[in-house]
Protein backbone atom coordinates (compact mmCIF):
# COMPACT_ATOMS: atom_id res chain seq x y z
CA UNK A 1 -65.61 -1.13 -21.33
CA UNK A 2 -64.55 -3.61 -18.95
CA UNK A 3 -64.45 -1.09 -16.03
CA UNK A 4 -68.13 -0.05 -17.00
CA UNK A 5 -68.96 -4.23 -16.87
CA UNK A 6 -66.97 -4.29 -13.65
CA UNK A 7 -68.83 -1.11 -11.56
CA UNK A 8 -72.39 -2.76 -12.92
CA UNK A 9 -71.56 -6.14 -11.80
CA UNK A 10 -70.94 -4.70 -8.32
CA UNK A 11 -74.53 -3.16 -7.83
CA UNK A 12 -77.29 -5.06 -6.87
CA UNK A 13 -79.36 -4.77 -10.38
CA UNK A 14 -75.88 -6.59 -11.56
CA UNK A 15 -75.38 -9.19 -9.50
CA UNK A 16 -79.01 -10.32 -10.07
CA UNK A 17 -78.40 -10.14 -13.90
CA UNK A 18 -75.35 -11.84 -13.60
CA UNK A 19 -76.81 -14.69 -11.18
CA UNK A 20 -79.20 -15.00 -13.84
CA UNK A 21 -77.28 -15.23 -16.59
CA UNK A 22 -74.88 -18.19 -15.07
CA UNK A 23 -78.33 -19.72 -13.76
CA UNK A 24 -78.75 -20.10 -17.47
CA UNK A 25 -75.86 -21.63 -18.40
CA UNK A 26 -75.71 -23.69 -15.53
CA UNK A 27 -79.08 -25.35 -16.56
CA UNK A 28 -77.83 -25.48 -20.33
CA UNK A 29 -74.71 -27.45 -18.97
CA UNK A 30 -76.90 -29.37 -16.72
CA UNK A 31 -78.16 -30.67 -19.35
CA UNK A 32 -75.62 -31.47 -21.50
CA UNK A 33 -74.39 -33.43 -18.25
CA UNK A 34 -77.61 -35.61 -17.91
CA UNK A 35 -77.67 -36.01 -21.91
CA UNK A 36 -74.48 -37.05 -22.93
CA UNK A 37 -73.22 -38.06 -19.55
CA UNK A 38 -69.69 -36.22 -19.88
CA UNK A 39 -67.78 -35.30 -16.62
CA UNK A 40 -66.85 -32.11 -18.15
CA UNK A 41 -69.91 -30.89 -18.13
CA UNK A 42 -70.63 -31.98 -14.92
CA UNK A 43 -67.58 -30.24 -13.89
CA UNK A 44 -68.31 -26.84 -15.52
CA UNK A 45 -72.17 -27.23 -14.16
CA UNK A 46 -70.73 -27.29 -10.81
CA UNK A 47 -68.16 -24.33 -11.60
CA UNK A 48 -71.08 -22.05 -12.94
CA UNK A 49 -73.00 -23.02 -9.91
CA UNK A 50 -70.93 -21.76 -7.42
CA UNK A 51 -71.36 -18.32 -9.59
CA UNK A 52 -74.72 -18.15 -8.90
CA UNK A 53 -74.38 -18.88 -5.62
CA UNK A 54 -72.11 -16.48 -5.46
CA UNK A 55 -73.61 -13.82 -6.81
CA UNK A 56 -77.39 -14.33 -4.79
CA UNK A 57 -75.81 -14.31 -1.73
CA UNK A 58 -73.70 -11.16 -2.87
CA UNK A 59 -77.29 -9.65 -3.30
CA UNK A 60 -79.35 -10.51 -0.43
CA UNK A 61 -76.12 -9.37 1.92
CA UNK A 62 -76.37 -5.94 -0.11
CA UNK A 63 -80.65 -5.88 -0.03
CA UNK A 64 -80.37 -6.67 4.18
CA UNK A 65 -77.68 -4.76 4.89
CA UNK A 66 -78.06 -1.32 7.29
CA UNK A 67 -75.46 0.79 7.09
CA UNK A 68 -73.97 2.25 10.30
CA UNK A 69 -72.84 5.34 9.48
């Protein structure tokens, strides 16, 4: 099962679910931050963030990329 999550999260339908997904729980942690003013949540907002940064930039190198071959 985890193999199966593995090979999906390495196409490009994947990565853009995934990016979603954390782009979700970045905002819900985001707001925890700004609401209850915890630097936990600050501190996991900023770890799910560089997920979804992550992951985007993950996709648009596999949308551009030519292969040489």
């Amino acid at each position: 099962m985890l193999r199966r999550l593995t090979r999906f999260h390495q196409t490009k339908t994947g990565l853009f679910v995934f990016g979603l997904v954390e782009l979700a729980v970045t905002y819900g942690f985001a707001s925890l931050a700004i609401a209850r003013g915890s630097l936990w949540y600050y501190l996991l907002t900023l770890i799910f963030l560089v997920g979804v940064l992550q992951n985007f930039f993950k996709l648009i190198g596999r949308l551009f990329h030519v292969s040489r071959r």
